[in-house]
PDB file of N, CA and C in Angstrom:
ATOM      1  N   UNK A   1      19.305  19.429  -6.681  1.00  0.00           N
ATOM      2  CA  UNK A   1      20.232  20.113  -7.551  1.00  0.00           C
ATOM      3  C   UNK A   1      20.512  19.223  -8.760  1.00  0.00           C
ATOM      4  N   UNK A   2      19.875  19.969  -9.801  1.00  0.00           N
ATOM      5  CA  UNK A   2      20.903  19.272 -11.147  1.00  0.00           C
ATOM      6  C   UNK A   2      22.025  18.903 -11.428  1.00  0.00           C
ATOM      7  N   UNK A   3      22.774  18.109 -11.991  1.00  0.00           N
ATOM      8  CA  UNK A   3      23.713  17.873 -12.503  1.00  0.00           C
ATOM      9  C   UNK A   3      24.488  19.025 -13.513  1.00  0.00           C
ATOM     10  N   UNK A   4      23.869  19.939 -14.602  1.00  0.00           N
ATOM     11  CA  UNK A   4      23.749  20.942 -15.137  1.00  0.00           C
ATOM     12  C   UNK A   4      24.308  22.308 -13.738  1.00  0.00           C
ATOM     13  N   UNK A   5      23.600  21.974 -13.051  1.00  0.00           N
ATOM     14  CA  UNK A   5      23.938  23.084 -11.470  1.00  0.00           C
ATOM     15  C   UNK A   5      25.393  23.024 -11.062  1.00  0.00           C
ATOM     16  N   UNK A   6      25.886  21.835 -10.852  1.00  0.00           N
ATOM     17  CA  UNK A   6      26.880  21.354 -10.444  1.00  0.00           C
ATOM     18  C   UNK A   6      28.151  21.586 -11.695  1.00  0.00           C
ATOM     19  N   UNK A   7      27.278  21.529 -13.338  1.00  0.00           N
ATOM     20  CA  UNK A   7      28.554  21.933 -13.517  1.00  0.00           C
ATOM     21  C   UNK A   7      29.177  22.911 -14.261  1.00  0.00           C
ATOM     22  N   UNK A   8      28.043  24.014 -13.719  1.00  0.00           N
ATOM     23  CA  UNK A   8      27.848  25.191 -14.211  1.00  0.00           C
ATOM     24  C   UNK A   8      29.429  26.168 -13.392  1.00  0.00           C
ATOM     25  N   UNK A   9      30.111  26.012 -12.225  1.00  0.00           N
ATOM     26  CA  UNK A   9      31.120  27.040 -11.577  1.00  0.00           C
ATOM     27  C   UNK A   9      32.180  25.935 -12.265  1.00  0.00           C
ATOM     28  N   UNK A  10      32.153  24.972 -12.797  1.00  0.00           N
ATOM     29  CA  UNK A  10      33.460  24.169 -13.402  1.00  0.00           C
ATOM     30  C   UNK A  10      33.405  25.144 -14.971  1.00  0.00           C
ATOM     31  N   UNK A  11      32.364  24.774 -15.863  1.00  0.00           N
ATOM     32  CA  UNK A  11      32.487  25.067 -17.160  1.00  0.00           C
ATOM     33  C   UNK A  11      32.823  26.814 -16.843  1.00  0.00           C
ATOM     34  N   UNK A  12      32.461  27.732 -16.026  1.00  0.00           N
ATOM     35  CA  UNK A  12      32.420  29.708 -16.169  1.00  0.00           C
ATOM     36  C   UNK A  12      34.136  29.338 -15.552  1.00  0.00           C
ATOM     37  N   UNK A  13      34.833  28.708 -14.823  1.00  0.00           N
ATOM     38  CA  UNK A  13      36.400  28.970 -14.273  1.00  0.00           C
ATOM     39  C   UNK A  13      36.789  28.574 -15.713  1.00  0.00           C
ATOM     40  N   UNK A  14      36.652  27.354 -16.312  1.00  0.00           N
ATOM     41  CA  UNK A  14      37.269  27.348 -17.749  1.00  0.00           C
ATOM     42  C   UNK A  14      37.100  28.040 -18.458  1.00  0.00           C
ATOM     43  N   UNK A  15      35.787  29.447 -18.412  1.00  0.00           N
ATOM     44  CA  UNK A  15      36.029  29.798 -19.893  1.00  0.00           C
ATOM     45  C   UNK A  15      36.260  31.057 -19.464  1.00  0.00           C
ATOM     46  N   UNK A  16      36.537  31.445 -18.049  1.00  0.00           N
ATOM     47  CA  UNK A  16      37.482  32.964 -18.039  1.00  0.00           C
ATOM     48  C   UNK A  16      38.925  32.089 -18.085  1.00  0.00           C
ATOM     49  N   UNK A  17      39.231  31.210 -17.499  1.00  0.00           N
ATOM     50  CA  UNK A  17      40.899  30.845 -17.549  1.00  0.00           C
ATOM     51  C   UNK A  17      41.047  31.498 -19.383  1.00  0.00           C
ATOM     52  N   UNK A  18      40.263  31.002 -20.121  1.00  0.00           N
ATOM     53  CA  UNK A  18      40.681  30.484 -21.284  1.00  0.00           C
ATOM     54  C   UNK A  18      40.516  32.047 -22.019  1.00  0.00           C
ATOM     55  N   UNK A  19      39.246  32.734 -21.539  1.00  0.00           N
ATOM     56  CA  UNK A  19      39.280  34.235 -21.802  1.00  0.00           C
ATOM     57  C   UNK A  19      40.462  34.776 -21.001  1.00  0.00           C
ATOM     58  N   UNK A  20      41.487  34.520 -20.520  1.00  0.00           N
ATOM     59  CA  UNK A  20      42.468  35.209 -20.095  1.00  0.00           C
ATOM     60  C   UNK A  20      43.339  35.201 -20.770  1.00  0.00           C
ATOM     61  N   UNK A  21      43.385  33.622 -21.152  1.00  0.00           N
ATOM     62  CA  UNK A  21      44.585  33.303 -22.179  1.00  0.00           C
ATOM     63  C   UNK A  21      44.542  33.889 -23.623  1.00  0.00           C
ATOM     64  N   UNK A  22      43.209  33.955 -24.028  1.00  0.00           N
ATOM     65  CA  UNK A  22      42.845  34.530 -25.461  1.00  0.00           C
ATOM     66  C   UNK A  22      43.515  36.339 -25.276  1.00  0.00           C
ATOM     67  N   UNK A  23      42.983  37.125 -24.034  1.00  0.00           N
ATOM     68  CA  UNK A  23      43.357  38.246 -23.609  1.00  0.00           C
ATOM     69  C   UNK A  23      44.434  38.617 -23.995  1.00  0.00           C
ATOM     70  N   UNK A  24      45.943  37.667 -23.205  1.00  0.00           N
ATOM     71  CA  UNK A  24      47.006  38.334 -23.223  1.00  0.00           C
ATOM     72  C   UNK A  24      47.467  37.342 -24.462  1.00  0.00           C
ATOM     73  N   UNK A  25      46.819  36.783 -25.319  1.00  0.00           N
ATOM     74  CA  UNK A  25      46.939  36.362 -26.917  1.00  0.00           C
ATOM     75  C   UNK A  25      48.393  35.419 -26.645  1.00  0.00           C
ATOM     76  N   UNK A  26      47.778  34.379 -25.179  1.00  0.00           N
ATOM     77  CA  UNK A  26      48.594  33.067 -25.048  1.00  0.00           C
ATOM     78  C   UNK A  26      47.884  32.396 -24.899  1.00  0.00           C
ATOM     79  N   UNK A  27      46.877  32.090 -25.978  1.00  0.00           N
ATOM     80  CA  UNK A  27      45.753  31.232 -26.117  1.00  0.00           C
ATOM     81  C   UNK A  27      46.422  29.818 -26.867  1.00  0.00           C
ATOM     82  N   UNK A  28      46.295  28.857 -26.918  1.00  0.00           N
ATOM     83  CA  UNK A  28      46.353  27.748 -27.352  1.00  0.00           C
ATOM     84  C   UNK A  28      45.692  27.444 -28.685  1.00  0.00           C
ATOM     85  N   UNK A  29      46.466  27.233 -29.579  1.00  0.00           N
ATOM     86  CA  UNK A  29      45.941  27.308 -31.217  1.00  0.00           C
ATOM     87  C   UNK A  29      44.718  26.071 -31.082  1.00  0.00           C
ATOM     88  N   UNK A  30      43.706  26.780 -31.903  1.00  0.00           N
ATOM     89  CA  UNK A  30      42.635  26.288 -32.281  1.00  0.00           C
ATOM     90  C   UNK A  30      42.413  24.783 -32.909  1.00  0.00           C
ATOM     91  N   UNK A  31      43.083  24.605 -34.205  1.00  0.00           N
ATOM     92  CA  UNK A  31      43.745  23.149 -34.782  1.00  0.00           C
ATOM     93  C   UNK A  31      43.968  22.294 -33.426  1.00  0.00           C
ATOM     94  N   UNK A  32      44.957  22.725 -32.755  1.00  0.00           N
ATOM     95  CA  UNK A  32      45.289  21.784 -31.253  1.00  0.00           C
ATOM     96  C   UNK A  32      44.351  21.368 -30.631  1.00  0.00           C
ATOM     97  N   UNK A  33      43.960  22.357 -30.261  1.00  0.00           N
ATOM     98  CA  UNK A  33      42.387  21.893 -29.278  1.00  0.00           C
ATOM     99  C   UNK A  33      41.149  21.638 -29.605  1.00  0.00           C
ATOM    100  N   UNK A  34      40.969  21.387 -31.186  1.00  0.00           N
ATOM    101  CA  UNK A  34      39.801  20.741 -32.106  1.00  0.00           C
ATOM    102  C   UNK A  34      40.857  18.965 -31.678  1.00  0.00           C
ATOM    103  N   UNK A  35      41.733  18.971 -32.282  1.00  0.00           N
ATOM    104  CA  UNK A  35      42.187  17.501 -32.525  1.00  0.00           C
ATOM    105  C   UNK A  35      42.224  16.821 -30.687  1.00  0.00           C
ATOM    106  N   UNK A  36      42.681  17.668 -29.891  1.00  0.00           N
ATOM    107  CA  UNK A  36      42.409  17.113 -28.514  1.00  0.00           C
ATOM    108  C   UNK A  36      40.945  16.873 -27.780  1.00  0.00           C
ATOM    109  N   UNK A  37      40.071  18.008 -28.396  1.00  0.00           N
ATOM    110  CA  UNK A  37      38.741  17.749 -28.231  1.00  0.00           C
ATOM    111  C   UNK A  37      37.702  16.214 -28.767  1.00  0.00           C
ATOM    112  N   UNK A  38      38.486  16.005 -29.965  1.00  0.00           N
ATOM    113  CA  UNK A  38      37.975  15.266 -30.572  1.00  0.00           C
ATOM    114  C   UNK A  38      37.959  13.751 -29.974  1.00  0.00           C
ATOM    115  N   UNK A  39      39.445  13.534 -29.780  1.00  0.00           N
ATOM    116  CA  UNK A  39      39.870  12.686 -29.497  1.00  0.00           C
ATOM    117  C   UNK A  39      39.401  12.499 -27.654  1.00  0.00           C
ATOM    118  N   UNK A  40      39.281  13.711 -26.889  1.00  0.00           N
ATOM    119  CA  UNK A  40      39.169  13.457 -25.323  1.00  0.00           C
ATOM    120  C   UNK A  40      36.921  12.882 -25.166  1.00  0.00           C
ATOM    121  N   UNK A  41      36.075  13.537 -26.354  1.00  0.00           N
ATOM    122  CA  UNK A  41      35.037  13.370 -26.252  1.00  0.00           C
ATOM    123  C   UNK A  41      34.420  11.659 -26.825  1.00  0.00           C
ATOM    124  N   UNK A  42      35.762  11.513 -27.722  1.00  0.00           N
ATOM    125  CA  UNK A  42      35.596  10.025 -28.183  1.00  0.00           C
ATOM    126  C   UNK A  42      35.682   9.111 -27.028  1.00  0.00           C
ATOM    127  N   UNK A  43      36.831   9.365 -26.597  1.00  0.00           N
ATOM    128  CA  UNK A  43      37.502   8.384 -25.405  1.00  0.00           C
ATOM    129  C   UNK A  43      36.507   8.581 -24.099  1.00  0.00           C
ATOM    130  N   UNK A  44      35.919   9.626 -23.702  1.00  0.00           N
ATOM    131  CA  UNK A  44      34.676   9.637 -22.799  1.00  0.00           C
ATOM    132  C   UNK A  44      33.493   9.331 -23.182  1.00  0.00           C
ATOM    133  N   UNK A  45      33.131   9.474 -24.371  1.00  0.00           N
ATOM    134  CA  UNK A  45      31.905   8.959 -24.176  1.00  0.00           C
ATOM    135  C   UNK A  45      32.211   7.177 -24.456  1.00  0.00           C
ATOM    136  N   UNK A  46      32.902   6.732 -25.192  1.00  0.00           N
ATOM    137  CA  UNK A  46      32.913   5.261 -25.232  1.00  0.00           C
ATOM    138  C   UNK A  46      33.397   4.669 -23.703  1.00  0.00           C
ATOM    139  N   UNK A  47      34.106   5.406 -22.676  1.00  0.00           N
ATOM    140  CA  UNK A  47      34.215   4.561 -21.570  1.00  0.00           C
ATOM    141  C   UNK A  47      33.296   5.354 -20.985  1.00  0.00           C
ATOM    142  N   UNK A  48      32.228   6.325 -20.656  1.00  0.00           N
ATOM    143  CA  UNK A  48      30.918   6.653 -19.913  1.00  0.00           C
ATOM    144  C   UNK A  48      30.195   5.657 -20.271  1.00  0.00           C
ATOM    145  N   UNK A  49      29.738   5.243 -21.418  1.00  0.00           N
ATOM    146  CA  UNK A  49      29.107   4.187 -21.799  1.00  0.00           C
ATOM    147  C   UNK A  49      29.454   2.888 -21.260  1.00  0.00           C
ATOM    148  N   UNK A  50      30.530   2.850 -21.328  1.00  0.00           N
ATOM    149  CA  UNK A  50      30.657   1.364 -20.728  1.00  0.00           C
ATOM    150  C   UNK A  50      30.454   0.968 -19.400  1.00  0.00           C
ATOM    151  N   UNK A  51      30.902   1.993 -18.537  1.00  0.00           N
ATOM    152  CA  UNK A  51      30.393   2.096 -17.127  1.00  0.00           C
ATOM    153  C   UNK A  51      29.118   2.143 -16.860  1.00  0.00           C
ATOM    154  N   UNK A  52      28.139   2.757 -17.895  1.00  0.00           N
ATOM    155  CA  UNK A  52      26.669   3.237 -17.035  1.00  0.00           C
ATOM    156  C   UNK A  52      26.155   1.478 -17.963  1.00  0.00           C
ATOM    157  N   UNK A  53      26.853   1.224 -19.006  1.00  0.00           N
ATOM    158  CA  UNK A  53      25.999   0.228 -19.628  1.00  0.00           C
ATOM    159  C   UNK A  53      26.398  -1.509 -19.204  1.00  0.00           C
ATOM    160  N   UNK A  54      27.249  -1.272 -18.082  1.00  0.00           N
ATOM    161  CA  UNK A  54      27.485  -2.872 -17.563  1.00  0.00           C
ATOM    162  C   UNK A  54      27.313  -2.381 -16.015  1.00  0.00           C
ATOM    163  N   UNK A  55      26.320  -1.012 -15.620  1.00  0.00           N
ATOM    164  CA  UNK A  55      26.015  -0.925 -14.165  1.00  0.00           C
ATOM    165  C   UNK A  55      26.672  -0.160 -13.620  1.00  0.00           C
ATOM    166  N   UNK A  56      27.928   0.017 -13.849  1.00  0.00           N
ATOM    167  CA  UNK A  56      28.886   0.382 -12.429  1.00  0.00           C
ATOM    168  C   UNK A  56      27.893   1.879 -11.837  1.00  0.00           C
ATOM    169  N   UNK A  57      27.841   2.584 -12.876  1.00  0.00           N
ATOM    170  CA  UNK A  57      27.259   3.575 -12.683  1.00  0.00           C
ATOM    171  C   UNK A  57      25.561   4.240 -13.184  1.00  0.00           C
ATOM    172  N   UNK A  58      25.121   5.032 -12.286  1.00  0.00           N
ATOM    173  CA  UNK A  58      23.886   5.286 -13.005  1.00  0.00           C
ATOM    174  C   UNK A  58      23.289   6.451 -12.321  1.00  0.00           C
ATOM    175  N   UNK A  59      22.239   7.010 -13.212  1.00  0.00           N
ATOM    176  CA  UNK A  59      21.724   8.435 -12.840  1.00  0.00           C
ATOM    177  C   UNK A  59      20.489   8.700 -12.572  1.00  0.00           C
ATOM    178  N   UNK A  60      20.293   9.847 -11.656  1.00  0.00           N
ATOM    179  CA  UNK A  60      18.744  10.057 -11.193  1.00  0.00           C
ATOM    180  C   UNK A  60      18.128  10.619 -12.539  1.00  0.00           C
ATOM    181  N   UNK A  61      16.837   9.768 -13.602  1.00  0.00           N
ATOM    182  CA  UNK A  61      16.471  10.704 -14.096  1.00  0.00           C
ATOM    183  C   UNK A  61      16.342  12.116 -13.884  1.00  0.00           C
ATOM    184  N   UNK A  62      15.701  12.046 -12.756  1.00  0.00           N
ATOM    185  CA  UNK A  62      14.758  13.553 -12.736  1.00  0.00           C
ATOM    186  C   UNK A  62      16.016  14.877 -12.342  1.00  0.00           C
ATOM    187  N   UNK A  63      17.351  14.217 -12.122  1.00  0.00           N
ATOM    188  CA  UNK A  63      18.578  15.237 -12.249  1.00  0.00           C
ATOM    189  C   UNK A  63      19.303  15.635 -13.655  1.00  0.00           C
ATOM    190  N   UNK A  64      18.516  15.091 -14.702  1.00  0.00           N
ATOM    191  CA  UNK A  64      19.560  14.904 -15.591  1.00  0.00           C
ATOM    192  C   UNK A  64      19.135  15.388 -16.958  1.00  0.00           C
ATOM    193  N   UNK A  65      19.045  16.143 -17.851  1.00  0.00           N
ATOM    194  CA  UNK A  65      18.960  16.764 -18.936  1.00  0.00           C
ATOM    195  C   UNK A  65      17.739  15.518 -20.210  1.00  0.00           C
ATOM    196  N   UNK A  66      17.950  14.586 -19.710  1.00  0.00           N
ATOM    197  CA  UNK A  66      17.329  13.466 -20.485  1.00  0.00           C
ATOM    198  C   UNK A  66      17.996  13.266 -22.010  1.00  0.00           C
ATOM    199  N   UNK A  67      18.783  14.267 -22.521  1.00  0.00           N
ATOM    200  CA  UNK A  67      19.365  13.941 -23.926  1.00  0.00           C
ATOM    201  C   UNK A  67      20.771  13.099 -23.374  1.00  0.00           C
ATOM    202  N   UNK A  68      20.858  12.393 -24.178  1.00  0.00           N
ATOM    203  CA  UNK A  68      22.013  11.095 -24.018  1.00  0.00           C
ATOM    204  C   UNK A  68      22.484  10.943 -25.185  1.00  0.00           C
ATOM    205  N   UNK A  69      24.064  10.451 -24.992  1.00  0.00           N
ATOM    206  CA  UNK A  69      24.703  10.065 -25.883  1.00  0.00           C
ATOM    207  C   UNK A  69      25.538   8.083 -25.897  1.00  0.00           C
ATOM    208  N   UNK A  70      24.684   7.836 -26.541  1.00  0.00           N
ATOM    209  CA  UNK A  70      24.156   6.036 -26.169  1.00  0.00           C
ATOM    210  C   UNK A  70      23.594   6.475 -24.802  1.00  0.00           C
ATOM    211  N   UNK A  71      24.484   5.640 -23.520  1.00  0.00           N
ATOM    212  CA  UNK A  71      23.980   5.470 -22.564  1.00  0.00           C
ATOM    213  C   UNK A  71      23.858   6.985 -21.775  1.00  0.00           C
ATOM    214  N   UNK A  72      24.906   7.471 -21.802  1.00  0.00           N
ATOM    215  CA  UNK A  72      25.667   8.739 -21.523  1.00  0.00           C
ATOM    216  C   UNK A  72      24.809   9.451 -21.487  1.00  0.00           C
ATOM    217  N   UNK A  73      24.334  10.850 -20.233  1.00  0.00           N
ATOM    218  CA  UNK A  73      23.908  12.057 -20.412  1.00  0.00           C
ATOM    219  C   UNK A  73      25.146  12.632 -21.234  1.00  0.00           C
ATOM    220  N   UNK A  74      24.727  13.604 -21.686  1.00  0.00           N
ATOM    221  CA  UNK A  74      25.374  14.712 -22.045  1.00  0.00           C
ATOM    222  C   UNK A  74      25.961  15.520 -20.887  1.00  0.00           C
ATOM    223  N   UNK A  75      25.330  15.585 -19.777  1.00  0.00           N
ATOM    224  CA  UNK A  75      25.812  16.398 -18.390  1.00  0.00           C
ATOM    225  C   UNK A  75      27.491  15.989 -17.951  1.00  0.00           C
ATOM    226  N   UNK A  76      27.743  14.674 -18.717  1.00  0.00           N
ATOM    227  CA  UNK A  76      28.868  13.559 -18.411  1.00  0.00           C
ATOM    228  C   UNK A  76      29.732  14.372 -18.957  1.00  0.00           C
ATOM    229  N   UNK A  77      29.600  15.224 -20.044  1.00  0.00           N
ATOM    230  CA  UNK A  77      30.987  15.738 -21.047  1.00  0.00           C
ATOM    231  C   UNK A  77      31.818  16.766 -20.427  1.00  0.00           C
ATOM    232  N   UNK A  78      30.653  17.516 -19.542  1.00  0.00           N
ATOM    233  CA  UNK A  78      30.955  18.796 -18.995  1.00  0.00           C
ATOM    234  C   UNK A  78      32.522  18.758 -18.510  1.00  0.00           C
ATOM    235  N   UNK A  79      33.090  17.782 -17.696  1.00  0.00           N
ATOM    236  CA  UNK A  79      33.847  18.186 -17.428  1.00  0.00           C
ATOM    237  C   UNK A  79      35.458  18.016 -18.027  1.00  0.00           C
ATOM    238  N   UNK A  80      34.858  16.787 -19.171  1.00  0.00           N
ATOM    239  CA  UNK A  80      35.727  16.705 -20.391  1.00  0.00           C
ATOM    240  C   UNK A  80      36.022  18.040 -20.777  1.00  0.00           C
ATOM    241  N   UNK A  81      34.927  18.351 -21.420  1.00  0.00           N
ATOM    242  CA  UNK A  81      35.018  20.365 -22.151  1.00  0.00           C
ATOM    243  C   UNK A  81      35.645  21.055 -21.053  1.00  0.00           C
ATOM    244  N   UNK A  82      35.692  21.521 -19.614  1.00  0.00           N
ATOM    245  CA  UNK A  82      36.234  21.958 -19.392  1.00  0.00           C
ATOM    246  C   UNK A  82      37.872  21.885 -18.843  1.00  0.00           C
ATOM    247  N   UNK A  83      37.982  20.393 -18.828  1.00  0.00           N
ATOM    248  CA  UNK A  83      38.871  20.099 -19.150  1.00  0.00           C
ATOM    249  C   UNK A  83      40.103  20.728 -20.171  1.00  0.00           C
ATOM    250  N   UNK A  84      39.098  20.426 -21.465  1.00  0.00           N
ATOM    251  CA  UNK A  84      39.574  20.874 -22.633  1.00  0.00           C
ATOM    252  C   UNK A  84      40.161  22.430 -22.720  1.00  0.00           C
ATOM    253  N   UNK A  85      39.217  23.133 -21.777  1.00  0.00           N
ATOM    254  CA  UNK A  85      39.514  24.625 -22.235  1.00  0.00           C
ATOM    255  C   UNK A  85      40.683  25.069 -21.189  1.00  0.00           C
ATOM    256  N   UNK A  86      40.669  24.460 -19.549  1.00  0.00           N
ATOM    257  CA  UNK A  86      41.352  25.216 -18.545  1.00  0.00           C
ATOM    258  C   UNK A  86      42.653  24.771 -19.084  1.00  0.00           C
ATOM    259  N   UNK A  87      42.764  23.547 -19.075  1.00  0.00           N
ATOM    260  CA  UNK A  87      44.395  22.853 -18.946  1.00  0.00           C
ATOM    261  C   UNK A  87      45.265  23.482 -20.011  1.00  0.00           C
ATOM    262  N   UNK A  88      44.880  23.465 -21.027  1.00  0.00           N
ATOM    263  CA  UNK A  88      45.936  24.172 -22.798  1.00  0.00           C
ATOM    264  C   UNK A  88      45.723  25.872 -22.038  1.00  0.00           C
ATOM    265  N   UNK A  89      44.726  26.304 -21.444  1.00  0.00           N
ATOM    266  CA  UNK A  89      44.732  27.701 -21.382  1.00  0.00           C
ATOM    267  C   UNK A  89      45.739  28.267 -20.250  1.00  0.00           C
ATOM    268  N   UNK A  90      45.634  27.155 -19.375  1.00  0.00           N
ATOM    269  CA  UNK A  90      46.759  27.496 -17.876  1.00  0.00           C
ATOM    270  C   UNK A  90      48.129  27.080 -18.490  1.00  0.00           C
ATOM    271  N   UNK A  91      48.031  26.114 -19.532  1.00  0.00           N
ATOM    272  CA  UNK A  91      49.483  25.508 -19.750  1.00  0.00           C
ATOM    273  C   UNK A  91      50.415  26.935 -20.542  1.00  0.00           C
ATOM    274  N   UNK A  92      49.297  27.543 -21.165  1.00  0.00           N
ATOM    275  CA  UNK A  92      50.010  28.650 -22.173  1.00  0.00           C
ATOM    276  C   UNK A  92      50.003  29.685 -21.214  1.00  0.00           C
ATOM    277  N   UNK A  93      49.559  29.767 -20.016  1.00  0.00           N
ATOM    278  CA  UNK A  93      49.391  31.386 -19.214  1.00  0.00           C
ATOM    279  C   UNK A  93      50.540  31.300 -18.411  1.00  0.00           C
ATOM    280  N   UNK A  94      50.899  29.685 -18.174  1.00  0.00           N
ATOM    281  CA  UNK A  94      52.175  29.923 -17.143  1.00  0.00           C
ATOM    282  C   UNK A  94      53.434  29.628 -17.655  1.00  0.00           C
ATOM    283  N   UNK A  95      53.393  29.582 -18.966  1.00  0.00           N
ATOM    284  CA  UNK A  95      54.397  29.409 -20.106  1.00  0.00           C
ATOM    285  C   UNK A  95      55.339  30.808 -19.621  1.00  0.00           C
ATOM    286  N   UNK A  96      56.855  30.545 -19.510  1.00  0.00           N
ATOM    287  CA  UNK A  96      57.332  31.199 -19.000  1.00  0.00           C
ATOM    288  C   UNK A  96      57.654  32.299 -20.549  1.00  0.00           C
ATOM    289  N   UNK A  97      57.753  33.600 -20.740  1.00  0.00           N
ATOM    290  CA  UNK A  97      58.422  34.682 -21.710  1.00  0.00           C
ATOM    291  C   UNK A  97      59.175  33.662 -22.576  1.00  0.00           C
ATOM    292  N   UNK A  98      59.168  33.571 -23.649  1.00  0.00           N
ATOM    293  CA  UNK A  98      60.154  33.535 -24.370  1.00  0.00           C
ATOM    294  C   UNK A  98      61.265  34.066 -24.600  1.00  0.00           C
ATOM    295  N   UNK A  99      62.517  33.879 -24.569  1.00  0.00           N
ATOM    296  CA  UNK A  99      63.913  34.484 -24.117  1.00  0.00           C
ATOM    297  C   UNK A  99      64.616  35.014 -25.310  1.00  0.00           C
ATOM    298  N   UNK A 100      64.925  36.034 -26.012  1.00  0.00           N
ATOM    299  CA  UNK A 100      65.375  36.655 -26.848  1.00  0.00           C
ATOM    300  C   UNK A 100      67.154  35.896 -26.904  1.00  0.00           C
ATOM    301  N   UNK A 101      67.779  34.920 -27.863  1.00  0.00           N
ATOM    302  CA  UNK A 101      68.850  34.626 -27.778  1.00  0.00           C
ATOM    303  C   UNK A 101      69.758  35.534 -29.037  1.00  0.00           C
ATOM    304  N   UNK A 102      70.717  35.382 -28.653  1.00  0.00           N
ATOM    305  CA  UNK A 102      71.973  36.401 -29.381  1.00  0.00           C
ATOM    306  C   UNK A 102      71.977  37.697 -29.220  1.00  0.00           C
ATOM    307  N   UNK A 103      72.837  38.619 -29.779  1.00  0.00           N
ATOM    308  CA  UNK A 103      73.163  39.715 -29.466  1.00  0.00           C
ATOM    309  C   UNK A 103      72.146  41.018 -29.684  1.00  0.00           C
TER     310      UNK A 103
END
């Protein structure tokens, strides 16, 4: 089994969570989750790298997409991105009504 296999039922739960949230239009603004994206793919790939590139960790070629980022597959991000999409999408779905104040 690929790596790609494995993180194929993670990335489809994030992007109906997130098609749910877009649905009932309690989606998480776009601006937000470019600047959190940005910042969560920086911070993973510079510590994926550091792990696969002083050993700790390492991968079966023949499981793995072969495109890399330095040391990093790309297969590594997957769960950054879905990260990215479930958490802002569940955070806004279980966001309680907004409460109408005054008379």
């Amino acid at each position: 089994m690929t790596y790609w296999l494995i993180n194929v039922p993670f990335l489809a739960a994030a992007g109906v969570v997130l098609a749910a949230a877009i649905a009932t239009r309690r989606a998480p603004g776009a601006p937000a989750l470019l600047i959190a994206a940005g910042v969560m793919v920086l911070m993973t790939a510079i510590f994926d790298n550091a792990i696969i590139g002083f050993g700790l960790v390492d991968y079966d070629e023949a499981l793995i997409s072969g495109v890399r980022i330095g040391f990093a597959p790309v297969e590594d991000f997957a769960y950054t991105v879905a990260a990215l999409l479930i958490i802002p999408a569940l955070w806004h779905l279980m966001a309680a009504p907004a409460r109408k104040t005054g008379p």
